[in-house]
N, C-alpha and C. Protein backbone atom coordinates (compact mmCIF):
# COMPACT_ATOMS: atom_id res chain seq x y z
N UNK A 1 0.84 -1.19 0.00
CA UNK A 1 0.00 0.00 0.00
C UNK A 1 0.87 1.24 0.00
N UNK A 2 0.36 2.41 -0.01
CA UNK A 2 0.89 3.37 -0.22
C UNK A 2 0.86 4.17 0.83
N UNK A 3 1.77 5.16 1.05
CA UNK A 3 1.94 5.84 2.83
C UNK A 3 2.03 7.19 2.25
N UNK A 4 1.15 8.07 2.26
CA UNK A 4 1.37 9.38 2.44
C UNK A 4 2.68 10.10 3.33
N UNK A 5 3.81 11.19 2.53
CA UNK A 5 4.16 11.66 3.57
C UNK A 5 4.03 12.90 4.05
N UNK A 6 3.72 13.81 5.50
CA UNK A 6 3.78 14.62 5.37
C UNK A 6 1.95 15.17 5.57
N UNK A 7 1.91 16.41 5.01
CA UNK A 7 -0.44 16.64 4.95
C UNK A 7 -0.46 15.80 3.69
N UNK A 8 0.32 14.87 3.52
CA UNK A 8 -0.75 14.40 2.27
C UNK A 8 -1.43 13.39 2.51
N UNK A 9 -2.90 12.99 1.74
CA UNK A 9 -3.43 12.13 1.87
C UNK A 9 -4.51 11.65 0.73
N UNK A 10 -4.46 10.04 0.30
CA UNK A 10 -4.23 9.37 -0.94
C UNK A 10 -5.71 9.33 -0.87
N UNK A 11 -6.40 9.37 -2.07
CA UNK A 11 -7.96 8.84 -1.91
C UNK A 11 -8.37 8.63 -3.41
N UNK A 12 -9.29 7.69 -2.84
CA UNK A 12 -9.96 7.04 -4.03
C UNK A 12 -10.98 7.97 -4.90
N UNK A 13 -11.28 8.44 -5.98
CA UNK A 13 -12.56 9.58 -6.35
C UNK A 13 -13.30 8.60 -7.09
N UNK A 14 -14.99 9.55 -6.51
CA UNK A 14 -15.93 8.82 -6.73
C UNK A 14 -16.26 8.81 -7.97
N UNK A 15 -16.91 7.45 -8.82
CA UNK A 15 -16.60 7.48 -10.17
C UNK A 15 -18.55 8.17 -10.51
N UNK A 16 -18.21 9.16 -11.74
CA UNK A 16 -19.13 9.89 -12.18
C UNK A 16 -20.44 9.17 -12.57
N UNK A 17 -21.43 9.50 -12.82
CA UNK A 17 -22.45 8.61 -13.55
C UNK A 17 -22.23 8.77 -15.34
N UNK A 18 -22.32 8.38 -15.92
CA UNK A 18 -22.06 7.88 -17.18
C UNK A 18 -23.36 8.60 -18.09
N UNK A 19 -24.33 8.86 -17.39
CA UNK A 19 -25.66 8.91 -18.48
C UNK A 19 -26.19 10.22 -17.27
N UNK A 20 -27.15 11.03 -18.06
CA UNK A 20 -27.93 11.96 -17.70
C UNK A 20 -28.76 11.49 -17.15
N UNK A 21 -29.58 12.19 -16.35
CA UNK A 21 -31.08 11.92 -15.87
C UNK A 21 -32.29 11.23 -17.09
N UNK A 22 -32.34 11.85 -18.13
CA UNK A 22 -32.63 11.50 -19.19
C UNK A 22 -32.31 9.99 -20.45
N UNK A 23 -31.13 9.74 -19.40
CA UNK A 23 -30.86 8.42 -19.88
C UNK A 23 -29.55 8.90 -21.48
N UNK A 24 -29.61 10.37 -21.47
CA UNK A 24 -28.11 10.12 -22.62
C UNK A 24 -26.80 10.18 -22.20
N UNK A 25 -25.94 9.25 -22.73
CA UNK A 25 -24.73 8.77 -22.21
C UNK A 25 -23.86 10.01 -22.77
N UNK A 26 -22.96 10.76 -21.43
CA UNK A 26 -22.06 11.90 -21.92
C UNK A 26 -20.72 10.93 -22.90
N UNK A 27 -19.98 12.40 -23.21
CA UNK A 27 -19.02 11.85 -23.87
C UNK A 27 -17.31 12.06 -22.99
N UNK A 28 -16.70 11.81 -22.69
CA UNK A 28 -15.41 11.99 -21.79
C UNK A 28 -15.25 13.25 -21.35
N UNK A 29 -15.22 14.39 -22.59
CA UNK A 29 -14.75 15.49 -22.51
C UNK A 29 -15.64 16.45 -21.83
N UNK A 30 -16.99 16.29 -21.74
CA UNK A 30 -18.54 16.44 -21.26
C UNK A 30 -18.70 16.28 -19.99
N UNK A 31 -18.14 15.67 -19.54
CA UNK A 31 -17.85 15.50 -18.15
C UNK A 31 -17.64 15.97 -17.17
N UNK A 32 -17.97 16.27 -15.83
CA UNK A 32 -17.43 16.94 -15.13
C UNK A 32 -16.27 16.54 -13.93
N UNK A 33 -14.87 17.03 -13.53
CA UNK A 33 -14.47 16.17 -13.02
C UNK A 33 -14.99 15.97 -11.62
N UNK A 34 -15.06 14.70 -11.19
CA UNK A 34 -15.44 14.42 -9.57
C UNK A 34 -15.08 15.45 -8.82
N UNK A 35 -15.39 15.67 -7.71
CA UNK A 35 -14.90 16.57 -6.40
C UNK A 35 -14.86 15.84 -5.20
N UNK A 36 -15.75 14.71 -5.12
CA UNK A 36 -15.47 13.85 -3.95
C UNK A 36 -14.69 12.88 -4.10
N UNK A 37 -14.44 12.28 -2.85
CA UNK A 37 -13.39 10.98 -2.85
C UNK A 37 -13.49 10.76 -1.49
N UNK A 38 -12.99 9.11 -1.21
CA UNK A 38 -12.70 8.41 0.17
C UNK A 38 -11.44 8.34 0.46
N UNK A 39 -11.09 8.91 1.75
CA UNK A 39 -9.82 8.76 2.05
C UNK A 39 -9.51 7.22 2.69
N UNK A 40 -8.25 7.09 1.84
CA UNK A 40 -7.89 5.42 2.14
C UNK A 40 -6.31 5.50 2.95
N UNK A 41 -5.53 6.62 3.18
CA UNK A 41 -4.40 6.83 3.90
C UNK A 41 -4.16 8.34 4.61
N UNK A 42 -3.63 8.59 5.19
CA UNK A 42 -2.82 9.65 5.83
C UNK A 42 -1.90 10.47 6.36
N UNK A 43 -1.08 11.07 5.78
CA UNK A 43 -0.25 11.24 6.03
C UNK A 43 0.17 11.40 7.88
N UNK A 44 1.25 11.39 8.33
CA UNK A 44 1.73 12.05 9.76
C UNK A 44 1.32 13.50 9.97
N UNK A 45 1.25 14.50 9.29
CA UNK A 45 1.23 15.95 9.73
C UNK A 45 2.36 16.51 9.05
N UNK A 46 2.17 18.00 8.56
CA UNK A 46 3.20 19.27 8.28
C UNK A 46 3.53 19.17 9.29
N UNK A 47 5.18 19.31 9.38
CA UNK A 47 6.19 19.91 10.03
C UNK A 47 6.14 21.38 9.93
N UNK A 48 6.45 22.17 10.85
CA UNK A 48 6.41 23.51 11.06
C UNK A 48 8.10 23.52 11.50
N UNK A 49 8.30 25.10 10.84
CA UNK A 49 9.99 25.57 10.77
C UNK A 49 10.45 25.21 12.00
N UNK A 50 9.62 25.38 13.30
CA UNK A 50 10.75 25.13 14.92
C UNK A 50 10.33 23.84 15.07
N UNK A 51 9.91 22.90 13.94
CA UNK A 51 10.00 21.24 14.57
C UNK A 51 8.44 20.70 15.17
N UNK A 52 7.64 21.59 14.99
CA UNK A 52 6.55 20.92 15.78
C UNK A 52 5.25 20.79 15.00
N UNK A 53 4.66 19.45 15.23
CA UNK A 53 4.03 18.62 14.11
C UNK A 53 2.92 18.89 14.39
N UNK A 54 1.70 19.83 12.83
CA UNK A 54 0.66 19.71 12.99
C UNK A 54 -0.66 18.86 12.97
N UNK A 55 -1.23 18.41 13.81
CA UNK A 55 -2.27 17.09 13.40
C UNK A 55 -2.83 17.11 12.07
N UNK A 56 -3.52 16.26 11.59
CA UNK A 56 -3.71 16.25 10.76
C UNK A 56 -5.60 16.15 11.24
N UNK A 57 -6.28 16.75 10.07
CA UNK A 57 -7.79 16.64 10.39
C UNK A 57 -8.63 15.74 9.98
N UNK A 58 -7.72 15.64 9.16
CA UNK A 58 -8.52 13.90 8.03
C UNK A 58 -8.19 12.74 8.61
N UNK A 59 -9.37 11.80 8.61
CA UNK A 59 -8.55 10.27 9.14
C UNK A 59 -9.08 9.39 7.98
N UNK A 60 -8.59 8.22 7.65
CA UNK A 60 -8.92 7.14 7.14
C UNK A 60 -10.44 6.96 7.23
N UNK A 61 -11.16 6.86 5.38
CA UNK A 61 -12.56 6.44 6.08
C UNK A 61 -13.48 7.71 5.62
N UNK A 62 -12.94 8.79 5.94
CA UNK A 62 -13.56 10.20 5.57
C UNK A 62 -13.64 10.36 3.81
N UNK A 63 -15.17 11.24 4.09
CA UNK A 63 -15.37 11.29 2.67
C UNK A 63 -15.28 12.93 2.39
N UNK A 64 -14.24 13.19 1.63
CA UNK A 64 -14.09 14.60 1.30
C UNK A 64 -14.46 15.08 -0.10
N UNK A 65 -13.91 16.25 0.20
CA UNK A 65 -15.03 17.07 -1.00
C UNK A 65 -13.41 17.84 -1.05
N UNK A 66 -12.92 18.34 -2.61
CA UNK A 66 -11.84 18.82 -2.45
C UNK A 66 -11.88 19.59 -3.98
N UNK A 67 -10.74 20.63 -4.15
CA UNK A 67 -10.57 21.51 -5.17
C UNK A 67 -10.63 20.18 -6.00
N UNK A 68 -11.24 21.39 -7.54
CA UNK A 68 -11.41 20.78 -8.90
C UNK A 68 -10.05 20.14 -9.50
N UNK A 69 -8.95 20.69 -9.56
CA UNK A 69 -7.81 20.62 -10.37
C UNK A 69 -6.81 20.08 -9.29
N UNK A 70 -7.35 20.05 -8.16
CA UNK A 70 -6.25 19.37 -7.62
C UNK A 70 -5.39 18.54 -7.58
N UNK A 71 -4.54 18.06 -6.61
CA UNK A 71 -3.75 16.67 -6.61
C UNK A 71 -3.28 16.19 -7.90
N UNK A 72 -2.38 15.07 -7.63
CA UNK A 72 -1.50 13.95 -8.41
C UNK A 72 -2.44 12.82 -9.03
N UNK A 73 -3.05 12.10 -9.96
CA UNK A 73 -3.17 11.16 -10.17
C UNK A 73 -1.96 9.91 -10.44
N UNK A 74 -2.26 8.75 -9.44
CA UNK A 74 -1.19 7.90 -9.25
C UNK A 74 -2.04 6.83 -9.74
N UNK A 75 -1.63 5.69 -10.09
CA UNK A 75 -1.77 4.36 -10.36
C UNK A 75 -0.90 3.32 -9.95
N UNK A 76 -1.17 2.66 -9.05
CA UNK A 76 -0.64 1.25 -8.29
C UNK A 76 -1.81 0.38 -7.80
N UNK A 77 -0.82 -1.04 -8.71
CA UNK A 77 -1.37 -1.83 -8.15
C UNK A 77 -2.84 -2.50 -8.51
N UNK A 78 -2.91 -1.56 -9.84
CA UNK A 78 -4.04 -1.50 -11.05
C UNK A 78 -5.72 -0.62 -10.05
N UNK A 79 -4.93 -0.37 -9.52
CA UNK A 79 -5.90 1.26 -8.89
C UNK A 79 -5.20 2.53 -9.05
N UNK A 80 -6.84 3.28 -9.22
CA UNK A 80 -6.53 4.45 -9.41
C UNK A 80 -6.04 5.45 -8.15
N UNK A 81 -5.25 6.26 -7.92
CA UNK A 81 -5.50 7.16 -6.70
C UNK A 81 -5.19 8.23 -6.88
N UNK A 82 -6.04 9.26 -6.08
CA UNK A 82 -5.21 10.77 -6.01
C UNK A 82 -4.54 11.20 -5.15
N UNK A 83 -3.38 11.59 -5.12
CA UNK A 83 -2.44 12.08 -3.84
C UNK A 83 -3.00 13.70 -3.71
N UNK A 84 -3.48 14.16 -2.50
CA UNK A 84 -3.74 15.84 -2.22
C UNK A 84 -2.93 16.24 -0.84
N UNK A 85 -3.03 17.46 -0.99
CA UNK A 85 -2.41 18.00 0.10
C UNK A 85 -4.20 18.38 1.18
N UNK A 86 -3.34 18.70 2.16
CA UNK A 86 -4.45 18.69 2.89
C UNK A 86 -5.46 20.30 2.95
N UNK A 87 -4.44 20.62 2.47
CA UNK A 87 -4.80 22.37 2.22
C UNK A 87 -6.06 22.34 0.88
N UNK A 88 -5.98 21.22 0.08
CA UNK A 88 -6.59 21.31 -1.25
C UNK A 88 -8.29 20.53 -1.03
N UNK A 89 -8.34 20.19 0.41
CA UNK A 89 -9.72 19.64 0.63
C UNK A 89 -10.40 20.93 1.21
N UNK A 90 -11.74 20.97 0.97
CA UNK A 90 -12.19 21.97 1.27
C UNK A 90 -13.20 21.91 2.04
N UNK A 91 -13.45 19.96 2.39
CA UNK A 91 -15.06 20.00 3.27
C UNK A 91 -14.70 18.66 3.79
N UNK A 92 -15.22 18.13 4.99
CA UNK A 92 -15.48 17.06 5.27
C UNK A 92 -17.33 16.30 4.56
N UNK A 93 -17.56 15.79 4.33
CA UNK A 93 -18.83 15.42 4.26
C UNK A 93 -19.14 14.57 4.93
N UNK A 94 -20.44 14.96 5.64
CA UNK A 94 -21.09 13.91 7.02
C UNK A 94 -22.27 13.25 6.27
C-alpha cells in the first residue's frame, strides 16, 4: 500500500455517472471532473519551521469534497489514486 508523507493524503474519487437523468450517455470530454473521494491513507502531519508537528484533520474512512484541479493522479497496483495535500480539501462530508 501506499503511505502518504507529510499533509498528504491518498484517496480514491468517486466514479461519475455515465448517463444523464434522461438516460443520454455523456461523452469523456462532457464531463465533469469528480470533487469527492474516500480517504484510504494519511499522512503524519506538516512539520512547522521550529519542529513541531501539525495534526492532521482527516482520518482514514472520511469522505471529502476537495478543489477541482487538484492533486497527483497515481496508479498502483491496477488502482486508481489521487495524492492531495491537505490544504486542497475543502469539506469534510457527514
Amino acid at each position: 500500500m501506499l503511505k502518504p508523507l507529510g499533509d498528504r493524503v491518498i484517496v480514491t474519487v468517486d466514479k461519475e455517472e455515465e448517463k444523464t437523468v434522461g438516460g443520454i450517455v455523456l461523452a469523456n470530454n462532457a464531463k465533469e471532473k469528480p470533487q469527492t473521494a474516500e480517504v484510504v491513507a494519511v499522512g503524519a502531519g506538516a512539520v512547522t519551521e521550529d519542529g513541531k508537528k501539525l495534526p492532521m484533520n482527516i482520518k482514514v474512512g472520511d469522505k471529502i469534497l476537495f478543489d477541482k484541479y487538484a492533486g497527483s493522479n497515481v496508479k498502483y497496483d491496477d488502482n486508481e489514486y489521487l495524492i492531495l495535500h491537505e490544504k486542497d480539501v475543502m469539506a469534510i462530508v457527514e
